[in-house]
Every structure is written in structure tokens, then in C-alpha cells.
Protein backbone atom coordinates (compact mmCIF):
# COMPACT_ATOMS: atom_id res chain seq x y z
CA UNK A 1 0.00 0.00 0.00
CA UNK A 2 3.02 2.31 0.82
CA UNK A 3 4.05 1.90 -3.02
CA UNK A 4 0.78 2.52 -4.31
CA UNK A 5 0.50 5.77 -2.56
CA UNK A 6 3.49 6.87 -3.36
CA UNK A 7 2.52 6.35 -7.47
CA UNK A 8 -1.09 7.72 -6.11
CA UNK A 9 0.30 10.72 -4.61
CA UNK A 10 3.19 11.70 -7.44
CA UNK A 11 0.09 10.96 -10.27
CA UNK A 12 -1.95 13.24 -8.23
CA UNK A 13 0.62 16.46 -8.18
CA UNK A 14 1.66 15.45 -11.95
CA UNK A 15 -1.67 15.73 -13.60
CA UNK A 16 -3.28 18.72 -11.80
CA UNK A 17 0.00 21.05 -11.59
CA UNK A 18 -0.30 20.39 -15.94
CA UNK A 19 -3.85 21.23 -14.88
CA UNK A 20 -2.87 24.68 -13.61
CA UNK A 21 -3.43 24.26 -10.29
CA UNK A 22 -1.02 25.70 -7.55
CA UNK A 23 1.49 23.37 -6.58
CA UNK A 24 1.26 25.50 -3.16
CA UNK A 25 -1.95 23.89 -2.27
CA UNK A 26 -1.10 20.20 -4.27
CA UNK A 27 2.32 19.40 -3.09
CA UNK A 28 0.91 19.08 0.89
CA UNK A 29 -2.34 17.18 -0.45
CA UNK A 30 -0.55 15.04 -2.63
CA UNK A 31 2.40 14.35 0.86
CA UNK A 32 -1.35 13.95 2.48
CA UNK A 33 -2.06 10.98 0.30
CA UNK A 34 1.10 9.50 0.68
CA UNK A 35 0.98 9.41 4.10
CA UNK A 36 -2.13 8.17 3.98
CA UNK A 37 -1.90 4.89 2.34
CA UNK A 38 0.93 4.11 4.62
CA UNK A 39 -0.91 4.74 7.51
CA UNK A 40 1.14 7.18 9.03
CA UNK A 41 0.47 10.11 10.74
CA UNK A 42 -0.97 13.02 8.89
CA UNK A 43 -0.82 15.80 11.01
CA UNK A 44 2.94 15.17 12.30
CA UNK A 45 4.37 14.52 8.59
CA UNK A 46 2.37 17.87 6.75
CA UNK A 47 3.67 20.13 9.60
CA UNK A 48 6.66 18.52 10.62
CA UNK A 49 8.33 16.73 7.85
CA UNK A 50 6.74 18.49 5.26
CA UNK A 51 7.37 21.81 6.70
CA UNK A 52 10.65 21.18 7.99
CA UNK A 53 11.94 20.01 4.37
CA UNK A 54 10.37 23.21 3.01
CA UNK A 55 11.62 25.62 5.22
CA UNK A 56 15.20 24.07 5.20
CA UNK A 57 15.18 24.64 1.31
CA UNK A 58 13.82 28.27 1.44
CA UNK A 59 16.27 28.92 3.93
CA UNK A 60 19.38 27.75 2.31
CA UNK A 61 18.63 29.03 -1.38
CA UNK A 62 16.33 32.28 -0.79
CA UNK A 63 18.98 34.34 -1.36
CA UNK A 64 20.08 33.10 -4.91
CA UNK A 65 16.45 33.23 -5.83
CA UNK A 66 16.30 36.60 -4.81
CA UNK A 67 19.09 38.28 -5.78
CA UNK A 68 19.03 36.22 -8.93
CA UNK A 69 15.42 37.55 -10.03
CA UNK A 70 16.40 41.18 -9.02
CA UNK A 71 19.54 40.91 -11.12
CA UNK A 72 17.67 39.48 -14.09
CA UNK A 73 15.01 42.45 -13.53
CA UNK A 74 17.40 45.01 -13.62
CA UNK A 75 18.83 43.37 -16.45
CA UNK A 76 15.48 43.78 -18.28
CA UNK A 77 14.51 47.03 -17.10
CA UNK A 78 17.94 48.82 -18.20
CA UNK A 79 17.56 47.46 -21.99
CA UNK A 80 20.90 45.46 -21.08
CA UNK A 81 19.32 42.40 -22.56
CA UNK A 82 18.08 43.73 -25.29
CA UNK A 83 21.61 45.56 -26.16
CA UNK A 84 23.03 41.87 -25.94
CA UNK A 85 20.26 41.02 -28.29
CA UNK A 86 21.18 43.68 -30.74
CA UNK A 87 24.34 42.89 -30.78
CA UNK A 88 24.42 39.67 -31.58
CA UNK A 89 21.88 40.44 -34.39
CA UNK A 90 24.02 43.27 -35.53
CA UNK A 91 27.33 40.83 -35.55
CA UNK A 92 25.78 37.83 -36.98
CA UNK A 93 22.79 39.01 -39.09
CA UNK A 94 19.98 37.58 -40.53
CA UNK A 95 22.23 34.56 -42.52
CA UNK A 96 23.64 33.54 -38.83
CA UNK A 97 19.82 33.75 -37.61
CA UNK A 98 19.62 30.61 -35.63
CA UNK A 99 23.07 30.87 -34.30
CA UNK A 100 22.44 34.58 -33.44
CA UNK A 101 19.28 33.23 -31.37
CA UNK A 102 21.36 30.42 -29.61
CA UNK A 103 24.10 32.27 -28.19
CA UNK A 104 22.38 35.27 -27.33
CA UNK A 105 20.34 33.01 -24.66
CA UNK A 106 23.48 31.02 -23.96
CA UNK A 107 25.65 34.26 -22.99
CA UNK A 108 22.61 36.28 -20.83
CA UNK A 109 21.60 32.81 -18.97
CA UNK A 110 25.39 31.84 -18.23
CA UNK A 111 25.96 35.92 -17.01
CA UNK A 112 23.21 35.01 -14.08
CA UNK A 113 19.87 36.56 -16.25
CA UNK A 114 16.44 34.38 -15.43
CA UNK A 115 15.50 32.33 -17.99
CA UNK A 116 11.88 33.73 -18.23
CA UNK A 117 13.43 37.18 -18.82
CA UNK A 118 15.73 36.24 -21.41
CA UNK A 119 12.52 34.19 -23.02
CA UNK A 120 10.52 37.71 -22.84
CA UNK A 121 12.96 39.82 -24.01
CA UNK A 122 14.64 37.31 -27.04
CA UNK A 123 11.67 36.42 -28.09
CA UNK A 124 10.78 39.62 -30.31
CA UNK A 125 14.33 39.59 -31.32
CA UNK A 126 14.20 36.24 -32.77
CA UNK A 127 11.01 36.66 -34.31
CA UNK A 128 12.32 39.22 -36.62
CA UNK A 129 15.31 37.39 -37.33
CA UNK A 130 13.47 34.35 -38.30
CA UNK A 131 10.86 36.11 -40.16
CA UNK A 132 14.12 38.11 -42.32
CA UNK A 133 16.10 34.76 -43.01
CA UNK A 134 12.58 32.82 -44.14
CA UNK A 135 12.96 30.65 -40.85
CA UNK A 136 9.87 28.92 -39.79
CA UNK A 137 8.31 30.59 -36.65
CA UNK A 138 8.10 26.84 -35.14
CA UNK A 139 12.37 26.36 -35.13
CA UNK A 140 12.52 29.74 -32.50
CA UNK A 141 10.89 27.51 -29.42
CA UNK A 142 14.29 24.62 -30.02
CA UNK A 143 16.30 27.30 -30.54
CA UNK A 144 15.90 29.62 -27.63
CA UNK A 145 15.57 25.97 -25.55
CA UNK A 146 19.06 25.30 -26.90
CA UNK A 147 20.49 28.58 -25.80
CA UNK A 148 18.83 29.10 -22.37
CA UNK A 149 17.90 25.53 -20.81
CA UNK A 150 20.63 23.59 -21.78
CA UNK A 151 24.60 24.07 -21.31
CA UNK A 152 24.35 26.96 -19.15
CA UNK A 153 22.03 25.45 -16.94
CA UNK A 154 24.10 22.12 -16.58
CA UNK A 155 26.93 22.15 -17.78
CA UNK A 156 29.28 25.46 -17.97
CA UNK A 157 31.55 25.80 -14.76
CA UNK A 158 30.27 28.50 -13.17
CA UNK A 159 27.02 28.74 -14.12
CA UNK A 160 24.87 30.66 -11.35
CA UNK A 161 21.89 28.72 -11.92
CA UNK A 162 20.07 27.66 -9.12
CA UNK A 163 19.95 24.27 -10.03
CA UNK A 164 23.86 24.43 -10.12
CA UNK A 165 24.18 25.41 -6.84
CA UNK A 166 21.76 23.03 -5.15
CA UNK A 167 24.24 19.98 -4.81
CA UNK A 168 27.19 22.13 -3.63
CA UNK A 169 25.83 21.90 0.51
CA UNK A 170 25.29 18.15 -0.37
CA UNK A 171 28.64 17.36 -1.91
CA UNK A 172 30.90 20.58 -0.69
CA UNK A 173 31.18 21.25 -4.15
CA UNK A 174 31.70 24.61 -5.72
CA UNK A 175 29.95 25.75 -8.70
CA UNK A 176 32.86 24.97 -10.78
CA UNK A 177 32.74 21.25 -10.12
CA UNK A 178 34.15 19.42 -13.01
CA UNK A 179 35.36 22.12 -15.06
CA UNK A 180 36.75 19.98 -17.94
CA UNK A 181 33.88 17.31 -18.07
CA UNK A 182 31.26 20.64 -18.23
CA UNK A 183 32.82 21.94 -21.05
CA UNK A 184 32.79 18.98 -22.94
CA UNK A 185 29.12 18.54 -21.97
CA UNK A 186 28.27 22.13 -22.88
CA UNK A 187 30.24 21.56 -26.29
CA UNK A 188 28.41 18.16 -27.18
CA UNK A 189 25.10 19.96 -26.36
CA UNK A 190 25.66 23.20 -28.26
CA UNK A 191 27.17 21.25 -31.20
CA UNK A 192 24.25 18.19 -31.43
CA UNK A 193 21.41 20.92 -31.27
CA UNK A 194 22.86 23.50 -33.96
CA UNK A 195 23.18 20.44 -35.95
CA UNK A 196 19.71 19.67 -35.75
CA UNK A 197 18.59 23.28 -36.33
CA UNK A 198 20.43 23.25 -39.16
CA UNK A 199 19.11 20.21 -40.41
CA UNK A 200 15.51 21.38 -39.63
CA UNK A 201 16.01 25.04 -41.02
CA UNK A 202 17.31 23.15 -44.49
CA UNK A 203 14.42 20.63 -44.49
CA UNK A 204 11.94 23.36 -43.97
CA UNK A 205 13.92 25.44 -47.02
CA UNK A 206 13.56 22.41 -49.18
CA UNK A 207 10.02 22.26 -48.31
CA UNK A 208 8.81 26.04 -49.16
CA UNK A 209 8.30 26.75 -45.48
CA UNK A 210 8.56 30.29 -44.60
CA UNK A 211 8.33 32.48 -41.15
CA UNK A 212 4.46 32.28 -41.46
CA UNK A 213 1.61 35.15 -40.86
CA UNK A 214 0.58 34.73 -37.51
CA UNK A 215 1.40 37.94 -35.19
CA UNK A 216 4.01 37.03 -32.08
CA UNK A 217 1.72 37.04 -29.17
CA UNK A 218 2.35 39.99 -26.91
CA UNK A 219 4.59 38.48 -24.07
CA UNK A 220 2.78 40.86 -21.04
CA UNK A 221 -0.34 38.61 -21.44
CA UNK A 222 1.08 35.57 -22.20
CA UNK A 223 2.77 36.25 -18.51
CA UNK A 224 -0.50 36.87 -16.67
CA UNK A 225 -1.89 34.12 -17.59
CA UNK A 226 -2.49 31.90 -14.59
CA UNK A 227 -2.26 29.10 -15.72
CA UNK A 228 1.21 29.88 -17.80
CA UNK A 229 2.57 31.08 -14.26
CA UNK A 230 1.74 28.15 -12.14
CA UNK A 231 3.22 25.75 -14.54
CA UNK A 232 6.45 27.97 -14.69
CA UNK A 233 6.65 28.59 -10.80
CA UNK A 234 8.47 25.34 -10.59
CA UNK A 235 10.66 25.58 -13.57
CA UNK A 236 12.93 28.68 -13.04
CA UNK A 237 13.35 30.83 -10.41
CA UNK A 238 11.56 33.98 -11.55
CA UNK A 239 7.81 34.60 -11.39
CA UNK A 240 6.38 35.42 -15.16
CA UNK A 241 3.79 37.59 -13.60
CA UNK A 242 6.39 40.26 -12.50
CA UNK A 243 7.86 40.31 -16.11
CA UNK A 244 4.96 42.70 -17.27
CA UNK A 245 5.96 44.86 -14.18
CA UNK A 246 8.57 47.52 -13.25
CA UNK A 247 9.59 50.23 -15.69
CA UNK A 248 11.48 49.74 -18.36
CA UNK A 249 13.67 52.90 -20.01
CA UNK A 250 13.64 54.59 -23.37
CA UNK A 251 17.46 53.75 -24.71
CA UNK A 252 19.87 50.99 -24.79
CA UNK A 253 22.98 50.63 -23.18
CA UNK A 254 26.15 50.34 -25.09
CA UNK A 255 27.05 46.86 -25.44
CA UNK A 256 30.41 47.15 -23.23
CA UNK A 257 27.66 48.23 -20.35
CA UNK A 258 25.42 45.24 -21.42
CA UNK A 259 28.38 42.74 -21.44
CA UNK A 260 30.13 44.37 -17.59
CA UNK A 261 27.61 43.04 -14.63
CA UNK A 262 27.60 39.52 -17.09
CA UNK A 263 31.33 39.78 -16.75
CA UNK A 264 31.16 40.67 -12.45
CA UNK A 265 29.15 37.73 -12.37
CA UNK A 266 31.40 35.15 -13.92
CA UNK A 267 34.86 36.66 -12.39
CA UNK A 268 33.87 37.22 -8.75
CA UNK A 269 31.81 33.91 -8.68
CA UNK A 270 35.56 32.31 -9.95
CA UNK A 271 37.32 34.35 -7.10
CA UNK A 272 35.55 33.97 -4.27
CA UNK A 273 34.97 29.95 -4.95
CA UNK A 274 38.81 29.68 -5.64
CA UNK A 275 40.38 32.45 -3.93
CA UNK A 276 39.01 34.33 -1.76
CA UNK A 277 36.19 31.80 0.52
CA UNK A 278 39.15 29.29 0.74
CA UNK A 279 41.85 31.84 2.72
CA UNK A 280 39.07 33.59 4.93
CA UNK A 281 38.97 31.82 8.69
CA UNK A 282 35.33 30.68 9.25
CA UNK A 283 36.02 28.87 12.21
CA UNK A 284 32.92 30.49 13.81
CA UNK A 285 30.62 28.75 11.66
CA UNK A 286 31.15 25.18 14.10
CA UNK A 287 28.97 27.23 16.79
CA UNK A 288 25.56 26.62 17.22
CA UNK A 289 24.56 29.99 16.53
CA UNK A 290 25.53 29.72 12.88
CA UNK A 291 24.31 26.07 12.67
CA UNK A 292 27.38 23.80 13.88
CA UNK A 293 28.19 24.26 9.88
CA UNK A 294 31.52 24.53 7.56
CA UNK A 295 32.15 25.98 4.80
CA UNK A 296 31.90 22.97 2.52
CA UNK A 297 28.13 23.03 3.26
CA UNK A 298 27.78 27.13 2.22
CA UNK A 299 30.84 27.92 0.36
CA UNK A 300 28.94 27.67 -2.89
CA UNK A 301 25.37 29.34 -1.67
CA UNK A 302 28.11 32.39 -0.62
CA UNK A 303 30.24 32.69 -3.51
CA UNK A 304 27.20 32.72 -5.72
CA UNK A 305 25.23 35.36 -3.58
CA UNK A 306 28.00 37.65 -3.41
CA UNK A 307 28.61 37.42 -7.75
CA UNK A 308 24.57 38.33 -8.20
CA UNK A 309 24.96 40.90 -5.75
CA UNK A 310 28.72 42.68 -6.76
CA UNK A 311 26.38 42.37 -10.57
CA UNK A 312 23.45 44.04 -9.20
CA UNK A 313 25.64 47.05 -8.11
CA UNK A 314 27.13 47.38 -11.69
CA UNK A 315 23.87 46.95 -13.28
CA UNK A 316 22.72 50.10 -10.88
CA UNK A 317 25.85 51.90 -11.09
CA UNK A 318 25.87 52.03 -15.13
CA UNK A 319 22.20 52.25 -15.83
CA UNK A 320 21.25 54.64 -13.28
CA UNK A 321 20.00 57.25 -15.09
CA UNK A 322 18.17 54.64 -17.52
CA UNK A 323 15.57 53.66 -14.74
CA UNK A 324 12.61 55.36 -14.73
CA UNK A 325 11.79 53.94 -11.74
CA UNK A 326 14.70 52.17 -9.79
CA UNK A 327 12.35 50.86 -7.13
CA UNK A 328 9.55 49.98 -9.23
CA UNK A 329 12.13 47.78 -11.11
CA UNK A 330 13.50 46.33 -8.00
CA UNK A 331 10.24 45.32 -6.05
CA UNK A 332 9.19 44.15 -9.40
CA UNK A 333 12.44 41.78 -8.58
CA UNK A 334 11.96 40.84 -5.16
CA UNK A 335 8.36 39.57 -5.75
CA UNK A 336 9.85 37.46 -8.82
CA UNK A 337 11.50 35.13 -6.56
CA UNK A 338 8.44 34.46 -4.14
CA UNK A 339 6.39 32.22 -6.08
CA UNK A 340 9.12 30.25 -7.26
CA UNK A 341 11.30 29.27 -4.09
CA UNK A 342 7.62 28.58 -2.38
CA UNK A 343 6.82 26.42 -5.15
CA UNK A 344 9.95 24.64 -5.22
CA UNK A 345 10.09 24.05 -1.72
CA UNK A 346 6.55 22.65 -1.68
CA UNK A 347 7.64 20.27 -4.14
CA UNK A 348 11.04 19.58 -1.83
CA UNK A 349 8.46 19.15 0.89
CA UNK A 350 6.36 16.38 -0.30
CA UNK A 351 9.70 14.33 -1.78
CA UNK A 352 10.43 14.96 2.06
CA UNK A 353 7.50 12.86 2.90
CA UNK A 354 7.75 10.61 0.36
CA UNK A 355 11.41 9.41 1.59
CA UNK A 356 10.02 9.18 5.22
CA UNK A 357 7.71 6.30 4.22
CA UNK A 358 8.78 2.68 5.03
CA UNK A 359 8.53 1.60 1.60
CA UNK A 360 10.33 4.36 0.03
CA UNK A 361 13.28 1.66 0.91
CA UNK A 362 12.31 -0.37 -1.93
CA UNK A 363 12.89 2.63 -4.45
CA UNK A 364 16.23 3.44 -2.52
CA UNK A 365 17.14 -0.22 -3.17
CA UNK A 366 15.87 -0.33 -6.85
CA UNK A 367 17.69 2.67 -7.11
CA UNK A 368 21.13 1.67 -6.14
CA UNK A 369 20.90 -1.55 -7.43
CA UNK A 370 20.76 0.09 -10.92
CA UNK A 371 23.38 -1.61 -13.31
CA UNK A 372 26.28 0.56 -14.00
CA UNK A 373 27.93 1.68 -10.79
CA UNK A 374 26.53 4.86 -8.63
CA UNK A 375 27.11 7.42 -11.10
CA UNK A 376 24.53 5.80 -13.06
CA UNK A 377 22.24 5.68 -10.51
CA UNK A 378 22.43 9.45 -9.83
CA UNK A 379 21.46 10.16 -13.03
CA UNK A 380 18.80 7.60 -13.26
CA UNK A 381 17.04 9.38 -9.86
CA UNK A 382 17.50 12.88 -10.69
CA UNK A 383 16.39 12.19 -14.24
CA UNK A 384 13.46 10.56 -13.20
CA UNK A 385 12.38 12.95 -10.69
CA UNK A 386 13.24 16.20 -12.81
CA UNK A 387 10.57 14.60 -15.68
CA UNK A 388 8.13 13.48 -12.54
CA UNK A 389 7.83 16.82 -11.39
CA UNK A 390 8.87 19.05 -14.23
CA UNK A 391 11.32 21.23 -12.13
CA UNK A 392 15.05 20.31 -12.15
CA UNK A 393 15.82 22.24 -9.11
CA UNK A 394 12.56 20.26 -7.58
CA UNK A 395 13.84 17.10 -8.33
CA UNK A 396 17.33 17.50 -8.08
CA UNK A 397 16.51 18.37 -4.17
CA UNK A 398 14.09 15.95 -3.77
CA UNK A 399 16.62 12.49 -4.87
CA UNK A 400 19.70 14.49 -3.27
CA UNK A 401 17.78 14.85 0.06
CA UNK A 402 16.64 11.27 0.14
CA UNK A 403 20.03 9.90 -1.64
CA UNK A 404 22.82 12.51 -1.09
CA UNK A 405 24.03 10.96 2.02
CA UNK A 406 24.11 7.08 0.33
CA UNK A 407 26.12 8.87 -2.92
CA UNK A 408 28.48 10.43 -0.47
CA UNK A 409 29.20 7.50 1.83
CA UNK A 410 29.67 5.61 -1.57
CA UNK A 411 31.86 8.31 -2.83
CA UNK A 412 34.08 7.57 0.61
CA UNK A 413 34.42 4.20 0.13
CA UNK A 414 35.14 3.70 -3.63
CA UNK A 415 37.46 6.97 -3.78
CA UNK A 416 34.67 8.44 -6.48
CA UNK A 417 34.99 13.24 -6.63
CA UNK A 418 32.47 14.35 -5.29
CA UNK A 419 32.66 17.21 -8.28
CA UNK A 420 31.97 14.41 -10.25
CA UNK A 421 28.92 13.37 -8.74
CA UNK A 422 28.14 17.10 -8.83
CA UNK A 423 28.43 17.91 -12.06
CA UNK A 424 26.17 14.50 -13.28
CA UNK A 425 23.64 15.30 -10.92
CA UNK A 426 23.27 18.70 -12.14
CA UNK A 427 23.33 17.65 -15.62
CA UNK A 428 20.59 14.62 -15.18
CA UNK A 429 18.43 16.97 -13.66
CA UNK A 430 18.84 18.82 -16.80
CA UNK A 431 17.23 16.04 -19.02
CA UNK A 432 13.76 15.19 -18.49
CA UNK A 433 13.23 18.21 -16.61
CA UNK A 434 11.92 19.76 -20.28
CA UNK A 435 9.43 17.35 -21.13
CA UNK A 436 6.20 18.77 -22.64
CA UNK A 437 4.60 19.76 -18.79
CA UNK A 438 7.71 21.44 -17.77
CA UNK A 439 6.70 25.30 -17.10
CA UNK A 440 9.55 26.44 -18.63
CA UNK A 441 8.46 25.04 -22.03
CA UNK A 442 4.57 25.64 -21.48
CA UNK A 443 6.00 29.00 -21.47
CA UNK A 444 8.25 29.36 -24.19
CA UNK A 445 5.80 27.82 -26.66
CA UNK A 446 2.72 30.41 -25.53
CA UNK A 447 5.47 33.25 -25.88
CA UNK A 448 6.68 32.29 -29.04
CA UNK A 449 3.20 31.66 -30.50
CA UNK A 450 3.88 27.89 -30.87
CA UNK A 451 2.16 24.50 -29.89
CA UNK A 452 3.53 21.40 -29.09
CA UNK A 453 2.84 20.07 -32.18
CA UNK A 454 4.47 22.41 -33.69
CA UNK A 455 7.52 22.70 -32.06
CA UNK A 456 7.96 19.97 -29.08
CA UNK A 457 9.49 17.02 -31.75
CA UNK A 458 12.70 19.84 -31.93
CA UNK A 459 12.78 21.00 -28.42
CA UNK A 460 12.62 17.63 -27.51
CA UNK A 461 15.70 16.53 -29.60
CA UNK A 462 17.92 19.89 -28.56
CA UNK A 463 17.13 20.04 -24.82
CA UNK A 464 16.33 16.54 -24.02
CA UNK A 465 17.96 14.16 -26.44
CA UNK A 466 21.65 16.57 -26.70
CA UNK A 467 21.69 16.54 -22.66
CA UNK A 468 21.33 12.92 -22.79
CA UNK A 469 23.99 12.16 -24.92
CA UNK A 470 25.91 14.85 -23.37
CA UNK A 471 25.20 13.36 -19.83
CA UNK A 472 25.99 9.43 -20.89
CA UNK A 473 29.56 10.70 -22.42
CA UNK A 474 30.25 12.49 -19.10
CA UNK A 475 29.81 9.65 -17.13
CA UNK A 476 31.57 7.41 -19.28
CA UNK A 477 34.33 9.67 -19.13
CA UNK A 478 34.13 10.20 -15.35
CA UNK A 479 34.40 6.05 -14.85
CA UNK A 480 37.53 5.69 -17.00
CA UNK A 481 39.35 9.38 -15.21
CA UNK A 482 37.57 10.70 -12.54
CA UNK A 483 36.74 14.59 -12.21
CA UNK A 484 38.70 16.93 -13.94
């Protein structure tokens, strides 16, 4: 019966978050029903375990979610994104369309910007590119996936994404774990999907397709929409909603000014996880008044916080005078990063009570007993539970709360880098995380004007099918070396 409510539970919070309900109010009822059919306690596991789980996530990653959202805000709001944008457009042109599309997400993702801004603000971009070079409006959903939810998400060393940072307290990783085995996995991703593209964009030449006639929806609406928002609430760190909001100003930065607080993010992240947090004496972290921690468990969390935040004051320093409304822009922030770290934790909540339950051992077992030694079986759980809940941050928490420990005694007694377990983590999460109920693609497609039968066969291949491959030649080169 434990089983069964597990499957009961999981099918419950699957089909009505694609529903549009809140996972706020589903991921307790579904931890309900788990409970339930095991018999245990309901009261003590929704306010104790449940909670507890919850609170412990919102606690340790509110501040990326924050100052990530605000930074990606700003971003918006001084026209830094769209500078990027421009010029990339300017430098590659309408014959270099796709690949004009694909880096310009790649390079304002990797710099710390939200994926749901960069989707807002690329979108119109790319749609006249694609219209210019004859591209079919249905090839800008897989190539703005390619760009923004793939490599530098996963893969890139350094990358500020939140679901990058999530194994570091588990591991005492940084978030340049693996810097060599990322950058072949960001190369093998960036390489299979422009392949594709290309191979779609000459397929659809062959075939007479143009751009099409069908207006670009108007992204503002296409972010209210409630049902759009509580689908994406799980999927990235940044609340659509707040997109619309904030004031944006009247001119463009110069691309130099565009490029700096990308540039602040990458170099201090890189100095205070190499240089700096490594020398400072942090001995007072082992009291109980700072948790009995060290600074294995919030190295990463801290170098991280203090990149978005050294970025924010660049952003604010060199667009001052192109806010209209500096505080409009940055409560429009703030509130960005509310839904999503609730959501998330809700979801971190229920796996919370789902790994409490005496027959979540058999899973556990199933799970280790996987063919293919442990790094396989990492991949297999966070890939399942990324496509399960269609959040990678959601499910990379959930199997690295209820597994992390196992991996890590593992890693102890076979001699197996913990960066290595990091980086394959954070890449399998990657995966089936952007199956056709992930928010993040519900999203894309409404923005972009698309269905999934228009454009989930190529999203699939680009974001799914490249981070597979991508993930399987990491590990294989991880068993033969180890980390480097």
C-alpha cells in the first residue's frame, strides 16, 4: 500500500499542476495521500516533515532566488538584454539567424539573467530574425531551448543557476565542479542541437516553409496568464507575472555596459569559490549559533550570492539614469522570486514525505541496485524525478535529500569526486526536466506563439535528447578518469 501511494500521490501532483493548479496547495495534499496509504500520521508529517523540508530549502537558497530575479530584472529594465540582443543580431545578421538566437540566450543565462526574462525579451528579437532569413516561426521555441535551458544550466563551470548550486551543501562542491567534463558537456550539447537546427532550417527550405503570418503574441499577457505562471513557478526561479511589471527605459545601453555586470558575475563567482572563501577563517561557523556548519556546506550558496549581488551594483551603477523607476524595477524583482522558491520548496516538501515512508526503501534499493555503478544511478534518480515533477531544481533536491548521504558515503568508500557526482547530478536533472509539462516550455511555446505540435518534436531533440547524450559521455568519461 506504501508503493501505491506513493505512485497515487506523485500521479496526483503530476496531472493537476499540468492542470494549472497551484502546486502550493497540491504538493501538501498530494504528501497527504502519501501518508495516507501508509498509515502514518498526517498531522505530524504535513507540519513537521513536510514543513521542515520546506523551510530548510527556502532557507538555504532564498537568497540566490532573490538576488538572482532582481539581477535578471534590472537586467530587463535597463535594456541590457536587449543591447546583448542587438548585438548579436548586428554581428551575426539575418544569414547567422539561428546561431544569433542560440548564443544570445546562452551568454545572458550563463551571465546570471532568469531564464523567463531572457525568453521575454529574445523572443521579439528572434522573431524578426526568423521572419528576415525565411525561418519557420516553429524552429525559435528549439532554438531559444538550446540557448537558455541547456549548457548553461548544466553544464558550464560556473554557471549561477540555481539548479547548479543546489548539490554544492550536499557534496561541498563549488559551482565549478568538473570544469573539464562541463565543457565537454556544454560543447556536445551546443554542437548536437545547432546540428539539428540546421538540419531542420534546411528541411523546412527544401520544403517552401517560410516564417508564417501569424502575429508574435504579446509576451505581457502571455505572462499573466495563470495558468502559464503556475506551470512555470516550478521551472525557473523567476515569477512570469512580474515580467509585465517595473519600468522599463527609453534607450539601450552600449554593449560594453550590457556585457560588464555579465562579466562581475562570472569573475567574482571564480574568485571567491577559488580564492578568496578558501583563505578567509570561518572557524565560527562550528557554533551553534551559525548552525554547527563549515564551509563545505555554504561555500557555494556564498560565492554565488556575493557574484549576483557585486552584478546588481554594476547593473545600478551604469544604468542609473536609464531607470525610470529604480524601485519599481526592483520590487518588481523581489516579488519574482516568491512564487518560485515557495513552489519549489513545496515540491522539496512532499519528496520529504515521500522518503520518510517505510517503503520508500524499496525505491532506494531499486535505485542503487541500478546496473552501471553509482554514477549511473544518480542520473537515473534525478532524471526521473526532474521529468516526474517538471522542475530540475525540484527534483534534483528531492533524490539528493533522500540519496545525497548514500552517494556520499559511496563516494568515501570507492574513492569516487564528489565534483563528479556534482556535475552529473546537475546535468541529469537537466534532461527530463523539459518534457512537454515542464513550465519552462509551457511557457516558451505560448510566448513564441507555438504549440507542441508544432515545435515539441525539436525541443525535444535539442534540450532533451543533446543533454542525454551529453550526460551518458560524461559519465563514461568520469568512470575511465575521474573529475577533472
Amino acid at each position: 500500500m506504501g508503493l501505491l501511494g506513493m505512485l497515487a500521490g506523485l500521479g496526483l501532483l503530476m496531472y493537476l499542476s499540468y492542470r494549472g493548479w497551484s502546486v502550493l496547495l497540491l504538493a501538501p495534499a498530494a504528501a497527504l495521500v502519501v501518508a495516507a496509504f501508509s498509515g502514518e500520521p498526517l498531522l505530524a508529517h504535513w507540519t513537521l516533515t513536510f514543513m521542515s523540508a520546506a523551510a530548510g530549502f527556502i532557507s538555504q537558497f532564498f537568497p540566490l532566488f532573490l538576488l538572482g530575479a532582481l539581477f535578471g530584472k534590472l537586467m530587463e529594465d535597463s535594456g541590457s538584454v536587449e543591447a546583448i540582443a542587438a548585438f548579436m543580431t548586428a554581428k551575426l545578421g539575418t544569414r547567422r539567424a539561428m546561431l544569433a538566437v542560440v548564443l544570445s540566450g546562452a551568454l545572458v543565462t550563463y551571465g546570471g539573467v532568469s531564464l523567463f526574462v531572457a525568453i521575454f525579451v529574445l523572443v521579439p528579437m528572434a522573431a524578426v530574425l526568423f521572419r528576415g532569413a525565411g525561418i519557420p516561426r516553429r524552429l525559435m521555441p528549439p532554438a531559444l531551448a538550446l540557448g537558455t535551458m541547456t549548457f548553461t544550466m548544466s553544464a558550464m563551470p560556473g554557471t549561477p543557476s540555481i539548479q547548479n548550486a543546489i548539490p554544492m551543501p550536499f557534496f561541498g562542491t563549488t559551482p565549478f565542479a568538473a570544469p573539464g567534463l562541463g565543457l565537454i558537456a556544454s560543447a556536445i550539447m551546443l554542437a548536437f542541437g545547432l546540428w539539428w537546427l540546421a538540419r531542420a532550417e534546411r528541411r523546412a527550405r527544401l520544403a517552401g516553409e517560410g516564417f508564417g503570418e501569424l502575429a508574435t503574441p504579446d509576451a505581457g499577457m502571455v505572462a499573466e496568464d495563470e495558468i502559464v505562471r503556475e506551470r512555470a513557478a516550478v521551472a525557473q526561479p523567476f515569477d512570469p507575472a512580474e515580467a509585465a511589471h517595473g519600468v522599463q527605459g527609453s534607450g539601450l545601453p552600449s554593449a560594453l555596459v550590457a556585457f560588464a555586470p555579465l562579466a562581475v558575475v562570472i569573475g567574482v563567482n571564480l574568485l571567491m569559490s577559488l580564492l578568496i572563501l578558501p583563505r578567509m577563517d570561518v572557524s565560527y561557523l562550528q557554533y551553534a549559533r551559525f548552525g554547527e556548519t563549515s564551509l563545505s556546506e555554504v561555500a557555494g550558496v556564498w560565492s554565488v550570492s556575493v557574484a549576483l549581488a557585486a552584478a546588481i551594483a554594476t547593473t545600478i551603477a551604469l544604468n542609473l539614469r536609464r531607470f525610470p523607476s529604480l524601485r519599481s524595477s526592483m520590487d518588481s524583482g523581489a516579488n519574482a522570486s516568491v512564487l518560485p522558491i515557495l513552489a519549489v520548496g513545496s515540491l522539496v516538501g512532499f519528496g520529504a514525505v515521500v522518503a520518510a515512508m517505510p517503503a520508500f526503501e524499496i525505491v532506494r534499493d531499486w535505485v542503487l541496485g541500478i546496473g552501471g555503478g553509482p554514477l549511473v544511478s544518480l542520473a537515473v534518480a534525478t532524471n526521473i524525478l526532474a521529468g516526474l515533477t517538471g522542475s530540475a531544481s525540484g527534483g534534483l533536491t528531492i533524490a539528493l535529500d533522500a540519496l545525497g548521504p548514500t552517494f556520499m558515503a559511496i563516494a568515501y568508500e570507492t574513492g569516487l569526486s564528489p565534483e563528479l557526482m556534482h556535475r552529473v547530478a546537475v546535468i541529469g536533472a537537466g534532461t527530463l526536466d523539459s518534457l512537454p509539462h515542464n513550465g519552462a516550455v509551457v511557457t516558451l511555446l505560448a510566448v513564441c506563439g507555438c504549440t507542441h505540435r508544432d515545435s515539441y518534436g525539436d525541443i525535444a531533440v535539442t534540450a532533451v535528447l543533446g543533454s542525454i547524450v551529453a550526460l551518458v559521455v560524461v559519465i563514461v568519461l568520469g568512470t575511465m578518469f575521474g573529475s577533472f
